[in-house]
ModelCIF file with pLDDT and N, C-alpha, C, O atoms, coordinates in Angstrom:
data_MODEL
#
_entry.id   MODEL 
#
_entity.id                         1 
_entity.type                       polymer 
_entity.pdbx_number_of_molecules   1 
#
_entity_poly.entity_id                      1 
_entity_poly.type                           'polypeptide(L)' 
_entity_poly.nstd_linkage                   no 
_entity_poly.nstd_monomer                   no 
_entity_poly.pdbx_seq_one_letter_code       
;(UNK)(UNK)(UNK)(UNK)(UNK)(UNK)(UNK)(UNK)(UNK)(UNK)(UNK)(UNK)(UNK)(UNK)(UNK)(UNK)
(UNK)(UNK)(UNK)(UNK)(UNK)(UNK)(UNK)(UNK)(UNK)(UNK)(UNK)(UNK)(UNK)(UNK)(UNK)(UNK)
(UNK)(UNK)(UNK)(UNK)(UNK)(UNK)(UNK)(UNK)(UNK)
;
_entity_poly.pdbx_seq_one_letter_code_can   XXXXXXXXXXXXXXXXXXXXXXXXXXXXXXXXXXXXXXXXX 
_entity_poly.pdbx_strand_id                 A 
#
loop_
_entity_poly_seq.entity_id 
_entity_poly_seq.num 
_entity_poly_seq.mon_id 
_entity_poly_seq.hetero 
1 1  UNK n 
1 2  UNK n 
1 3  UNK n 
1 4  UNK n 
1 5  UNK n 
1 6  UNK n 
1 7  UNK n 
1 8  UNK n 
1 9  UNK n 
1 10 UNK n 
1 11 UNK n 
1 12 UNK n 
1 13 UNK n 
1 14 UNK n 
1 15 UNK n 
1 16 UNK n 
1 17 UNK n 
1 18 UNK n 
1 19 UNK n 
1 20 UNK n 
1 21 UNK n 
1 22 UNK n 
1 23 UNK n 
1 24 UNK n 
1 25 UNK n 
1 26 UNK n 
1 27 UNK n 
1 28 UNK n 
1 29 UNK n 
1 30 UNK n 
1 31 UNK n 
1 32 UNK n 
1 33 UNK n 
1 34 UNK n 
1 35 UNK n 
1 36 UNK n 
1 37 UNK n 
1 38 UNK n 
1 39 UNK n 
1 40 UNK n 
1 41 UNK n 
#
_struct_asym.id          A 
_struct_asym.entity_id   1 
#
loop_
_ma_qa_metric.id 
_ma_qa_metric.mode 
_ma_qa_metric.name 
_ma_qa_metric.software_group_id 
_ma_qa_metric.type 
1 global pLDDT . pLDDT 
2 local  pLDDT . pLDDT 
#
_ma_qa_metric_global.metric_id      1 
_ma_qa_metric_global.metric_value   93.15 
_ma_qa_metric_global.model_id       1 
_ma_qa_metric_global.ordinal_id     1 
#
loop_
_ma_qa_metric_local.label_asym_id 
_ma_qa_metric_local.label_comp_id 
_ma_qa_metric_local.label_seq_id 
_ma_qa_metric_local.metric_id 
_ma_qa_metric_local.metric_value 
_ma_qa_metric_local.model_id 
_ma_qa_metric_local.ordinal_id 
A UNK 1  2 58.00 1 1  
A UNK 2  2 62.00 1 2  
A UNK 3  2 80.00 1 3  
A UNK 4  2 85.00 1 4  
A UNK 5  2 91.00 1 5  
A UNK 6  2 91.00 1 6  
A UNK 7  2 95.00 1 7  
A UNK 8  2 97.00 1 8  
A UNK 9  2 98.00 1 9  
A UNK 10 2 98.00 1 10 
A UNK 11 2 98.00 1 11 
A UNK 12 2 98.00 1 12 
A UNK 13 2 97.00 1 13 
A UNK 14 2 95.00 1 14 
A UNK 15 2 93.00 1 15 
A UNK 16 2 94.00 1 16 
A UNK 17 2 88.00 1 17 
A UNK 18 2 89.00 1 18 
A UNK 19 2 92.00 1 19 
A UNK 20 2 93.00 1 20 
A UNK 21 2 94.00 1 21 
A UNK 22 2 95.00 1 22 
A UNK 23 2 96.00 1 23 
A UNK 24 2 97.00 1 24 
A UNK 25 2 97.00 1 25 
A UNK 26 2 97.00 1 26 
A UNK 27 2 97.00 1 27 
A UNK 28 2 97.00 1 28 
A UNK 29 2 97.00 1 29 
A UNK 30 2 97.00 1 30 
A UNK 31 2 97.00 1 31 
A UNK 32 2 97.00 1 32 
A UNK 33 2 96.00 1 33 
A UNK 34 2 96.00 1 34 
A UNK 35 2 96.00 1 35 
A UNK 36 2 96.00 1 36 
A UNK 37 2 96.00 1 37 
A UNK 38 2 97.00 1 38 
A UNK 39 2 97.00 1 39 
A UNK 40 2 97.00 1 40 
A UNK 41 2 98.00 1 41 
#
loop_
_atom_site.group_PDB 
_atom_site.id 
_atom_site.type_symbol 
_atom_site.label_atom_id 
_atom_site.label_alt_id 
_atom_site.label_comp_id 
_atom_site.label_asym_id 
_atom_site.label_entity_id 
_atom_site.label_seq_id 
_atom_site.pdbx_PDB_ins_code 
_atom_site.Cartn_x 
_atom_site.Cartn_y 
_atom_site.Cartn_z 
_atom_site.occupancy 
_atom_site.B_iso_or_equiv 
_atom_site.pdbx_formal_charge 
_atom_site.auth_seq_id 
_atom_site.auth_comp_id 
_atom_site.auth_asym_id 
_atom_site.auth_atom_id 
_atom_site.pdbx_PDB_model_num 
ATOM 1   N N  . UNK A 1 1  ? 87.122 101.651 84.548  1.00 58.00 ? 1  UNK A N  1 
ATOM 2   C CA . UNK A 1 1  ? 88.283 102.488 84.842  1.00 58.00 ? 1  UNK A CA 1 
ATOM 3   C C  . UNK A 1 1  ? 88.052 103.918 84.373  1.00 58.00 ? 1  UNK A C  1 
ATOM 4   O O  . UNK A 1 1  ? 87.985 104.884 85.133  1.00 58.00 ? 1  UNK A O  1 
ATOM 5   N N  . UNK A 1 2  ? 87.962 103.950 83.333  1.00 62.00 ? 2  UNK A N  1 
ATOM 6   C CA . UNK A 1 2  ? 87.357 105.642 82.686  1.00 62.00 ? 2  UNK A CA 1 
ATOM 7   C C  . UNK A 1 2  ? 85.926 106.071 83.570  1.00 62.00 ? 2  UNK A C  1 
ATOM 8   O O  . UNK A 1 2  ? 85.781 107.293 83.520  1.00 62.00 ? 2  UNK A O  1 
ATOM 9   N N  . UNK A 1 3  ? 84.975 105.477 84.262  1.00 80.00 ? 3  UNK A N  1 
ATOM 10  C CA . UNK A 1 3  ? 84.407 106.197 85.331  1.00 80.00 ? 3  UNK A CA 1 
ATOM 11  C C  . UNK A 1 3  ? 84.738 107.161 86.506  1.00 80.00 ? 3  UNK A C  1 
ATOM 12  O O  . UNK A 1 3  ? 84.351 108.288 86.812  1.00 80.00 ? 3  UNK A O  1 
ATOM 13  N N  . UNK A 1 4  ? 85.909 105.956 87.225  1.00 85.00 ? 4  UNK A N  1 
ATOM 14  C CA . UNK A 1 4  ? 86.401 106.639 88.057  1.00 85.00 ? 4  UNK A CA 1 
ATOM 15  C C  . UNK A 1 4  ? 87.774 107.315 87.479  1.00 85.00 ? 4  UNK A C  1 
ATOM 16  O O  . UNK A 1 4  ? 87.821 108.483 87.867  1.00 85.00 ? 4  UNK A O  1 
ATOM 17  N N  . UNK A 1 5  ? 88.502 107.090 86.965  1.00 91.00 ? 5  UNK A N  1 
ATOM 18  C CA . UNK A 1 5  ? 89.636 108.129 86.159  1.00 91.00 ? 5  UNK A CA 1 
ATOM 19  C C  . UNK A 1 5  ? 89.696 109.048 86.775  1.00 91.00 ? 5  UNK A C  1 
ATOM 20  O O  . UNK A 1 5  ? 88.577 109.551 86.674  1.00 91.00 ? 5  UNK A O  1 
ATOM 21  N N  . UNK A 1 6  ? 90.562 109.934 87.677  1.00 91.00 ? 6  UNK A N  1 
ATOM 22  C CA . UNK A 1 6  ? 90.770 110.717 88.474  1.00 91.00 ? 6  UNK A CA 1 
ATOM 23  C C  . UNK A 1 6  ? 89.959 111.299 89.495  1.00 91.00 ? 6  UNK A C  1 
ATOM 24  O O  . UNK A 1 6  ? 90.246 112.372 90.027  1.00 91.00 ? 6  UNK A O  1 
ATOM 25  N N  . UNK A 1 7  ? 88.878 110.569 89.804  1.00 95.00 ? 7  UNK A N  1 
ATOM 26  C CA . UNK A 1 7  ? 88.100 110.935 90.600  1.00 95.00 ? 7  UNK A CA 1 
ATOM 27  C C  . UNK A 1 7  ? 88.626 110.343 92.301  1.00 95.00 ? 7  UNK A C  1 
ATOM 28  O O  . UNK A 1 7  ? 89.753 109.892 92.507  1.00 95.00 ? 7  UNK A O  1 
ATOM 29  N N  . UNK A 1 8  ? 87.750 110.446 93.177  1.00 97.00 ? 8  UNK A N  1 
ATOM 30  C CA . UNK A 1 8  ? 87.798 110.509 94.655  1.00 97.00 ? 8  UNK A CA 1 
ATOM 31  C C  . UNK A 1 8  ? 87.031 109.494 95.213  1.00 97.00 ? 8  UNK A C  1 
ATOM 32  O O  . UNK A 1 8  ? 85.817 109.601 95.387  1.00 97.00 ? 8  UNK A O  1 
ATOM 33  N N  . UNK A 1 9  ? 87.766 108.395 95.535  1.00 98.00 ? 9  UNK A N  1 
ATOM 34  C CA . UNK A 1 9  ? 86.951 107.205 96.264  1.00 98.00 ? 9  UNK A CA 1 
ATOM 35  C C  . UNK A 1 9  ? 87.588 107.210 97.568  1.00 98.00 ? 9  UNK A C  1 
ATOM 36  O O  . UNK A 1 9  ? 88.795 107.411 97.702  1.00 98.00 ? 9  UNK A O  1 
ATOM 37  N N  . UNK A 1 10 ? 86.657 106.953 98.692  1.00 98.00 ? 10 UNK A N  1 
ATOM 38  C CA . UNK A 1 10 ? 86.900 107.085 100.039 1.00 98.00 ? 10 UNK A CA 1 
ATOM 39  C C  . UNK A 1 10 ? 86.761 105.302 100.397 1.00 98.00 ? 10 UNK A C  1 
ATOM 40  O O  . UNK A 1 10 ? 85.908 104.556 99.915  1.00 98.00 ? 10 UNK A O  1 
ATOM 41  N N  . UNK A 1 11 ? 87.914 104.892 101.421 1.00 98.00 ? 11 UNK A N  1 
ATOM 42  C CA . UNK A 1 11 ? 87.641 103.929 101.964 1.00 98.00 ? 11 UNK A CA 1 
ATOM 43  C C  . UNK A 1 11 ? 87.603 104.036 103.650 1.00 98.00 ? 11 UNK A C  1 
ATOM 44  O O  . UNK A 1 11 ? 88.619 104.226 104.318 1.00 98.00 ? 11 UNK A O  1 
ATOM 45  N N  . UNK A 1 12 ? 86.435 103.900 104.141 1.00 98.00 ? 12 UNK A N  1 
ATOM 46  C CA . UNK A 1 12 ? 86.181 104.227 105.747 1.00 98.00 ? 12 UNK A CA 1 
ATOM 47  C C  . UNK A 1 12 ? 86.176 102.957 106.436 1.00 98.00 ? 12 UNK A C  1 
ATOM 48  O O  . UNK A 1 12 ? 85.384 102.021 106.320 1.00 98.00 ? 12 UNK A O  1 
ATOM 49  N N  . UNK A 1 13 ? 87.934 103.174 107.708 1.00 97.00 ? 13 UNK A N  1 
ATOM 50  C CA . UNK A 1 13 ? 87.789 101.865 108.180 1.00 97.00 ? 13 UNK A CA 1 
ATOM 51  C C  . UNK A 1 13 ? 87.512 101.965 109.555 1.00 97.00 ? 13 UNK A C  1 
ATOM 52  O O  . UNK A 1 13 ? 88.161 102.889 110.045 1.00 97.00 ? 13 UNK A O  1 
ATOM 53  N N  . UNK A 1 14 ? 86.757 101.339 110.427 1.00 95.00 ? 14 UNK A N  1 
ATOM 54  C CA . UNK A 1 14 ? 86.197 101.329 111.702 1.00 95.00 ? 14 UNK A CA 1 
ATOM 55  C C  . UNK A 1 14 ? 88.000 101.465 112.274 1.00 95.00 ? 14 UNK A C  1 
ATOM 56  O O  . UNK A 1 14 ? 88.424 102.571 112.610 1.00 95.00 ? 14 UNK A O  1 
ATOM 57  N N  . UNK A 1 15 ? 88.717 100.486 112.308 1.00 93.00 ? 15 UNK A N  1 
ATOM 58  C CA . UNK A 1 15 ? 89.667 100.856 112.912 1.00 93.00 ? 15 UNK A CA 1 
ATOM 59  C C  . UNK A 1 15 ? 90.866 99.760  111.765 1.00 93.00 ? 15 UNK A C  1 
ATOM 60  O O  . UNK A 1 15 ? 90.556 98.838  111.010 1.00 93.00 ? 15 UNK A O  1 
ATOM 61  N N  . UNK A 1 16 ? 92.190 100.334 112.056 1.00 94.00 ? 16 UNK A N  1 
ATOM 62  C CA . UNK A 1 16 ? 92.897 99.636  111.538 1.00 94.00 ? 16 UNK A CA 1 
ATOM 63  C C  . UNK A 1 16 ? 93.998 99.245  112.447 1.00 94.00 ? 16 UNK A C  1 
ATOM 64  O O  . UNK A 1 16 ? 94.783 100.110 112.837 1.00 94.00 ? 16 UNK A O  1 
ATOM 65  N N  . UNK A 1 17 ? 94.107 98.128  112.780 1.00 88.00 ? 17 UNK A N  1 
ATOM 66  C CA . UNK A 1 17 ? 94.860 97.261  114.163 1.00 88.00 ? 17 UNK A CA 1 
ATOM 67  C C  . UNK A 1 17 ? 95.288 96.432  113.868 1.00 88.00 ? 17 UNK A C  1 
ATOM 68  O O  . UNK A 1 17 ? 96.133 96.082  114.692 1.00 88.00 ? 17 UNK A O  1 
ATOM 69  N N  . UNK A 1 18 ? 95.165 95.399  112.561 1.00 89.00 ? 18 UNK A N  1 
ATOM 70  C CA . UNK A 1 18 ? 95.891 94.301  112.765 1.00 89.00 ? 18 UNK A CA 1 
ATOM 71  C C  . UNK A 1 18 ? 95.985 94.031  110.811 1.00 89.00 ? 18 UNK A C  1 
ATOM 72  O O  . UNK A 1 18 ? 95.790 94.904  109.965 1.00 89.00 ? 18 UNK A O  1 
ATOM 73  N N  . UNK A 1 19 ? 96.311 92.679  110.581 1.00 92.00 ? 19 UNK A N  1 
ATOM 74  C CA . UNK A 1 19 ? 96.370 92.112  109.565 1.00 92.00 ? 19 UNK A CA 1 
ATOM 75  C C  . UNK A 1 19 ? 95.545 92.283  108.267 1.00 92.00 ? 19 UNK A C  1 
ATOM 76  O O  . UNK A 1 19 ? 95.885 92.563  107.117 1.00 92.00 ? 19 UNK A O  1 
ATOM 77  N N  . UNK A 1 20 ? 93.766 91.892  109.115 1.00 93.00 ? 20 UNK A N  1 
ATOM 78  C CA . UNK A 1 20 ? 92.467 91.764  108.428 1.00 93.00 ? 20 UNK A CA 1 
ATOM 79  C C  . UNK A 1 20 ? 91.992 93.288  108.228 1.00 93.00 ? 20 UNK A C  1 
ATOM 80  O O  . UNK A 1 20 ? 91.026 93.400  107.474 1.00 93.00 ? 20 UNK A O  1 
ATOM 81  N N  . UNK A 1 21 ? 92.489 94.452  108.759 1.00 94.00 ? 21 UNK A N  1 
ATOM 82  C CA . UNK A 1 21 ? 91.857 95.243  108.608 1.00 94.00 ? 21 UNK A CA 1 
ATOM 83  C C  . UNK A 1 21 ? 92.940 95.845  107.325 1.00 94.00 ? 21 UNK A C  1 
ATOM 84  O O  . UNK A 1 21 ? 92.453 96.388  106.335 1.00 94.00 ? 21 UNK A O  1 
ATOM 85  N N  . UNK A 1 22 ? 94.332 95.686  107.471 1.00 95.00 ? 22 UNK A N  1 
ATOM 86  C CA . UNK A 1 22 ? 95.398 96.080  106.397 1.00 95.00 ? 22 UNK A CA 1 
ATOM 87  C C  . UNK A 1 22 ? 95.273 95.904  105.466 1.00 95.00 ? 22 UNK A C  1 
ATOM 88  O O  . UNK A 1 22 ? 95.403 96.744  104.575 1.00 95.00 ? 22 UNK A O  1 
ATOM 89  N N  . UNK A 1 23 ? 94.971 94.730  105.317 1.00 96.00 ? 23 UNK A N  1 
ATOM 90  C CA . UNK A 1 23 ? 94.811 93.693  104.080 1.00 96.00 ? 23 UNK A CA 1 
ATOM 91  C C  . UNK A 1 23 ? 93.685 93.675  103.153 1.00 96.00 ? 23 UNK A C  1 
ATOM 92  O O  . UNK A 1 23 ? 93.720 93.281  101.987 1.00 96.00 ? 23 UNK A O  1 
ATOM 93  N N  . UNK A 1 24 ? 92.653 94.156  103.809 1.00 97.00 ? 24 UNK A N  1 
ATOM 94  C CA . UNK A 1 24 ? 91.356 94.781  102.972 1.00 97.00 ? 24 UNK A CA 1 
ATOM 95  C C  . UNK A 1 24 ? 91.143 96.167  102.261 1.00 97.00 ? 24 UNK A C  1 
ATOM 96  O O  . UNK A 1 24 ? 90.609 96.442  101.187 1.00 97.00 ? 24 UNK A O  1 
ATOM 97  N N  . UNK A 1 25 ? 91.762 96.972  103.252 1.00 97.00 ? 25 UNK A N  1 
ATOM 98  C CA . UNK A 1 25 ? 92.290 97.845  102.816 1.00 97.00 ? 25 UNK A CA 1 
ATOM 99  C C  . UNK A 1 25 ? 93.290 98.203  101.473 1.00 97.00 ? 25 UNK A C  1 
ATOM 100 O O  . UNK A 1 25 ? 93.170 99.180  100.734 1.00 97.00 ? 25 UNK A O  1 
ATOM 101 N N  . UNK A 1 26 ? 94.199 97.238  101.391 1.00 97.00 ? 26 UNK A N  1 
ATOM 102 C CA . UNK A 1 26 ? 95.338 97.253  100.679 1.00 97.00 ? 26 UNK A CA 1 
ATOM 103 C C  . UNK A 1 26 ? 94.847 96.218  99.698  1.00 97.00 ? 26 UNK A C  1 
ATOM 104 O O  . UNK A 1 26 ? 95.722 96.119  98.838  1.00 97.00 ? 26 UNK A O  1 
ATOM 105 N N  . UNK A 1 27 ? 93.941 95.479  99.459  1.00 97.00 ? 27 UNK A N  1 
ATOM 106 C CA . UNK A 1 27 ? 93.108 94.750  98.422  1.00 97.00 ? 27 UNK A CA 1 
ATOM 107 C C  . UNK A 1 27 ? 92.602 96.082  97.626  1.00 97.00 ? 27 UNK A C  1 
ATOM 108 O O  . UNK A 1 27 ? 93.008 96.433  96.517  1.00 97.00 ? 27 UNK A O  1 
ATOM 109 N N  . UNK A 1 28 ? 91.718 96.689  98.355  1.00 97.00 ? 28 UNK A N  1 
ATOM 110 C CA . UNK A 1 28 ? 90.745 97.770  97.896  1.00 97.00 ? 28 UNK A CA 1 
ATOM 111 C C  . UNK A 1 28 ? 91.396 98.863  97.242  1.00 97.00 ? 28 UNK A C  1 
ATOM 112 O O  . UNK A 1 28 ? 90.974 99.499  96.277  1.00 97.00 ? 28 UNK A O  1 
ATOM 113 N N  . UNK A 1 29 ? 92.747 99.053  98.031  1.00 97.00 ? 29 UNK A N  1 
ATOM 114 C CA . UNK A 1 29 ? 93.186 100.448 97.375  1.00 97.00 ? 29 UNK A CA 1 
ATOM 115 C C  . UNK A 1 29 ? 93.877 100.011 95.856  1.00 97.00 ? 29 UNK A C  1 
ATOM 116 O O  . UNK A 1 29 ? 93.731 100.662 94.821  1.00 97.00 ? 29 UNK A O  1 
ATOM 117 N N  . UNK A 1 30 ? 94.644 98.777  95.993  1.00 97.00 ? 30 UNK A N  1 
ATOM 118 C CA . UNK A 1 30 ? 95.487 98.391  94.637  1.00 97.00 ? 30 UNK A CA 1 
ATOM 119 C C  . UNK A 1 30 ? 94.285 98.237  93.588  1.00 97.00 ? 30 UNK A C  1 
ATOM 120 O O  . UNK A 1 30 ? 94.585 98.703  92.488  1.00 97.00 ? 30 UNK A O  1 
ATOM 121 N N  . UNK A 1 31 ? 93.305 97.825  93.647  1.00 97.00 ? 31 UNK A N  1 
ATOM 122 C CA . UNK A 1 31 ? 92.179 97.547  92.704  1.00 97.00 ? 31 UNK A CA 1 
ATOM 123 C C  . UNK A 1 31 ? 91.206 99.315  92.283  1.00 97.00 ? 31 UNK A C  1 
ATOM 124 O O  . UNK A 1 31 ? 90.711 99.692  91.221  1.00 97.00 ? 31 UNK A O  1 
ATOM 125 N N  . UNK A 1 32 ? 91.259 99.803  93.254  1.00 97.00 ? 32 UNK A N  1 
ATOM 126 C CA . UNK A 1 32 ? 91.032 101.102 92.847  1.00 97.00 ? 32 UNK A CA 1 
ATOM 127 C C  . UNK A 1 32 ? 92.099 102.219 92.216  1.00 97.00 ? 32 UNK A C  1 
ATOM 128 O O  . UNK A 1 32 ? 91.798 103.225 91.575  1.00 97.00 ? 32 UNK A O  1 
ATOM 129 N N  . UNK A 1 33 ? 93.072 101.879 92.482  1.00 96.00 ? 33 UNK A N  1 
ATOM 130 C CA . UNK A 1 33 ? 94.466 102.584 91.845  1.00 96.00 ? 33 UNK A CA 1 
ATOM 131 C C  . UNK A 1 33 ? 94.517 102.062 90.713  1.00 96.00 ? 33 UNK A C  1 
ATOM 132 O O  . UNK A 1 33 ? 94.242 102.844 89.804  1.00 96.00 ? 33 UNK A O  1 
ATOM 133 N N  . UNK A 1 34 ? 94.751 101.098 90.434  1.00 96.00 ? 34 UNK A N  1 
ATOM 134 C CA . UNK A 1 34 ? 94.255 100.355 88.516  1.00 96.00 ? 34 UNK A CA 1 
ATOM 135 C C  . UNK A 1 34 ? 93.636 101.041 87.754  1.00 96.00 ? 34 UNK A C  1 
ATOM 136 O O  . UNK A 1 34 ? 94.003 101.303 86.609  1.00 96.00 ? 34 UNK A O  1 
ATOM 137 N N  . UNK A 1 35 ? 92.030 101.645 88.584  1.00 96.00 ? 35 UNK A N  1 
ATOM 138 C CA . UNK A 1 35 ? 91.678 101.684 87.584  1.00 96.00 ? 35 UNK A CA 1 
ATOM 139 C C  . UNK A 1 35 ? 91.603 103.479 87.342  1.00 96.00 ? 35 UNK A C  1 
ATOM 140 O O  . UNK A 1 35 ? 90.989 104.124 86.492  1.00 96.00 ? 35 UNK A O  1 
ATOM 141 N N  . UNK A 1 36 ? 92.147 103.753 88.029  1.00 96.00 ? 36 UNK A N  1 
ATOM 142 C CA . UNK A 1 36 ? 93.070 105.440 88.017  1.00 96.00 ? 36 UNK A CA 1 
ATOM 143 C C  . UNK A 1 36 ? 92.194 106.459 89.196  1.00 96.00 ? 36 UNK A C  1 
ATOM 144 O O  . UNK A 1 36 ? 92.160 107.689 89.248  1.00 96.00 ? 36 UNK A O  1 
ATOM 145 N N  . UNK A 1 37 ? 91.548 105.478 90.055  1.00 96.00 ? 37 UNK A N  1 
ATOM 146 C CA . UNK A 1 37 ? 91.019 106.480 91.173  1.00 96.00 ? 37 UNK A CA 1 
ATOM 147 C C  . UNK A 1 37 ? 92.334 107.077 92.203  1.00 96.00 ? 37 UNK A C  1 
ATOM 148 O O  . UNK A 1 37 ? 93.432 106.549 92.378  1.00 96.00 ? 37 UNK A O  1 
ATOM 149 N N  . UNK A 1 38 ? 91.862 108.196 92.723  1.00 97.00 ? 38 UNK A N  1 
ATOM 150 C CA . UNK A 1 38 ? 92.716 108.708 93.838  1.00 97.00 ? 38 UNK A CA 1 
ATOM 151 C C  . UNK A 1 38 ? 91.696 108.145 95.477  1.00 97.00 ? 38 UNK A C  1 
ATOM 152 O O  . UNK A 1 38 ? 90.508 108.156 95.800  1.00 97.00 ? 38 UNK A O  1 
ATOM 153 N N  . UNK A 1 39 ? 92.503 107.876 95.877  1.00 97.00 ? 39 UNK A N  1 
ATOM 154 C CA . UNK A 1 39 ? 92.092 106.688 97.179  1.00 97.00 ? 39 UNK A CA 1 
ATOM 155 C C  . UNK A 1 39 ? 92.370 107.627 98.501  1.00 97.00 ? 39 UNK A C  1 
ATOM 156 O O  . UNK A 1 39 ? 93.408 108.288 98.495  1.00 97.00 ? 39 UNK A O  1 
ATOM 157 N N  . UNK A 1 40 ? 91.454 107.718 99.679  1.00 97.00 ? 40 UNK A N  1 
ATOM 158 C CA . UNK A 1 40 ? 91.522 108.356 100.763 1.00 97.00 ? 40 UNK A CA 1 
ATOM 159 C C  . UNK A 1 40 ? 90.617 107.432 101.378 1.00 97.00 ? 40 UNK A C  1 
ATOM 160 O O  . UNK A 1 40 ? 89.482 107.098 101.039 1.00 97.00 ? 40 UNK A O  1 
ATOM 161 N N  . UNK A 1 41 ? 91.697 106.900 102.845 1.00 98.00 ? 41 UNK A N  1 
ATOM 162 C CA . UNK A 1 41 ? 91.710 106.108 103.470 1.00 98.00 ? 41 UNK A CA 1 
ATOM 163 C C  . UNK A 1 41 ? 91.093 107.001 105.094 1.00 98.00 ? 41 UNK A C  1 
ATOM 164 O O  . UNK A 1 41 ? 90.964 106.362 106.138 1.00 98.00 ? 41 UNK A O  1 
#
């Protein structure tokens, strides 16, 4: 968590259309928000 601590993590999604693509997304971002990254989707 103190690595990323206010830093800039990018998550790049081919497309976002349904459930599986939300949901990975929204796995990834809550687990990166924990640990105090700023998230760009």
């Amino acid at each position: 968590a103190q690595d990323v601590a206010g830093k800039k993590i990018g998550i790049a999604a081919r497309e976002i259309t349904n459930d599986y693509n939300r949901d990975i997304i929204a796995g990834a971002e809550k687990a990166l928000k924990a640990a105090g990254a700023e998230v760009v989707v």
